[in-house]
Protein backbone atom coordinates (compact mmCIF):
# COMPACT_ATOMS: atom_id res chain seq x y z
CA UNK A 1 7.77 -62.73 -61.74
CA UNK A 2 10.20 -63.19 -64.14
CA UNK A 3 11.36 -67.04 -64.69
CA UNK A 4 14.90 -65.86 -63.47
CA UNK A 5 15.81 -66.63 -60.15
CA UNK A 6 16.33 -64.07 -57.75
CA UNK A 7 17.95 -64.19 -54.85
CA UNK A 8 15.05 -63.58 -51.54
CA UNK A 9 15.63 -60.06 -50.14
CA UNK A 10 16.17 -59.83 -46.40
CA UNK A 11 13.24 -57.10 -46.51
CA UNK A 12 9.65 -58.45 -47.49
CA UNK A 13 8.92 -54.66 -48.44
CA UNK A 14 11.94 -55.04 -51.10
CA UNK A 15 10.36 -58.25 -52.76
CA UNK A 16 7.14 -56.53 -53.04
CA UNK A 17 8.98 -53.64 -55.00
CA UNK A 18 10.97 -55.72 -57.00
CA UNK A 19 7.89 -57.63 -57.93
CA UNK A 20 6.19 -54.00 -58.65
CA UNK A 21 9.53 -53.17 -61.09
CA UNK A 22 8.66 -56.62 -62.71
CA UNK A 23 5.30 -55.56 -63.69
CA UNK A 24 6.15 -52.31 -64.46
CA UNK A 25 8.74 -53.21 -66.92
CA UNK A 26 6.44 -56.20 -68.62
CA UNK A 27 3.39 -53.60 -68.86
CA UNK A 28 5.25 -49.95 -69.96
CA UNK A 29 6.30 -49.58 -73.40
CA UNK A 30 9.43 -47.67 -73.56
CA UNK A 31 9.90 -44.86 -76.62
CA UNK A 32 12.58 -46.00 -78.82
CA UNK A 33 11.81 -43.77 -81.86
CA UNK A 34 14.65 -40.92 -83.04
CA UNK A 35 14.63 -37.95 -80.46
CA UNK A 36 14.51 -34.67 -82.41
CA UNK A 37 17.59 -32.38 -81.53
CA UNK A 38 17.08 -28.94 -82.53
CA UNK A 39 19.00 -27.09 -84.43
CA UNK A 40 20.33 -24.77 -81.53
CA UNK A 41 21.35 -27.76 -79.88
CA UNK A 42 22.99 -29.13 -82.72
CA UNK A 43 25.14 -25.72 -83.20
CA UNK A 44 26.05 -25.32 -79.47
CA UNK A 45 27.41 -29.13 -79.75
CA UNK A 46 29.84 -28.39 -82.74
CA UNK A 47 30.79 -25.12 -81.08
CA UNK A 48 32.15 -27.47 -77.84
CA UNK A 49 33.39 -30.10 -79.98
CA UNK A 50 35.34 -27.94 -81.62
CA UNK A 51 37.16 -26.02 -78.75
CA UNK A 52 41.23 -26.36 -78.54
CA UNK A 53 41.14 -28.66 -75.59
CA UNK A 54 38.70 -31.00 -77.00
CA UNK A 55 40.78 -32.08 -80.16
CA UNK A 56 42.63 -35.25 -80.57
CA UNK A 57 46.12 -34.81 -79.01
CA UNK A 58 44.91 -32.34 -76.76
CA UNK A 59 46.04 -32.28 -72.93
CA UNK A 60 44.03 -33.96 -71.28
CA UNK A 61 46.06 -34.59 -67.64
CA UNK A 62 43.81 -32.78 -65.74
CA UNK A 63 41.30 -35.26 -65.65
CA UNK A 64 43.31 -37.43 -64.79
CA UNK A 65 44.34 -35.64 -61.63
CA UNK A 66 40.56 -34.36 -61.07
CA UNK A 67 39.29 -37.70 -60.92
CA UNK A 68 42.41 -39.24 -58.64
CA UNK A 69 41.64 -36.10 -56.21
CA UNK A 70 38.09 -36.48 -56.44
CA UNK A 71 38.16 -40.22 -55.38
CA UNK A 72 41.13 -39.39 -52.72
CA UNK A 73 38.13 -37.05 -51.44
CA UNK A 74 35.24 -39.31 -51.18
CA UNK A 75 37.42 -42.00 -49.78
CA UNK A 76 38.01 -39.88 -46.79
CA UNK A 77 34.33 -39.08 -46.14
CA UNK A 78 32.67 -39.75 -43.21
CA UNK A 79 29.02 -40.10 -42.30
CA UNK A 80 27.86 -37.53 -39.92
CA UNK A 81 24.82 -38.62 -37.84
């Protein structure tokens, strides 16, 4: 376990996964090297980038409006059982 403490989980199946996650993340060795992007990739990138609406200075209200309605949305959801 790690020498933080952690607060005890109401579920004894939860501490057993968290101590699972522990080991995982003390045994796996994560890839950190550079990811190659193709070149296609690259090209398709500077082709969005480059659109009208996604300069500096562009409008950009409407995601400000998506998000508020979006939110307004999922605040009125109910579960359904």
């Amino acid at each position: 376990m790690s020498s933080r403490k952690r607060p005890l989980p109401a579920d004894p199946g939860a501490d057993r996964a968290l101590r699972i996650l522990d080991e995982i993340r003390r045994t796996v060795r994560l890839e950190t090297r550079p990811v190659a992007l193709s070149e296609e990739y690259l090209r398709a990138v500077r082709q969005v980038e480059c659109l009208p609406e996604n300069q500096d200075g562009a409008d950009k209200t409407w995601v400000e409006r998506v998000v508020r309605e979006s939110r307004e949305h999922i605040a009125g959801a109910r579960r359904i059982r």
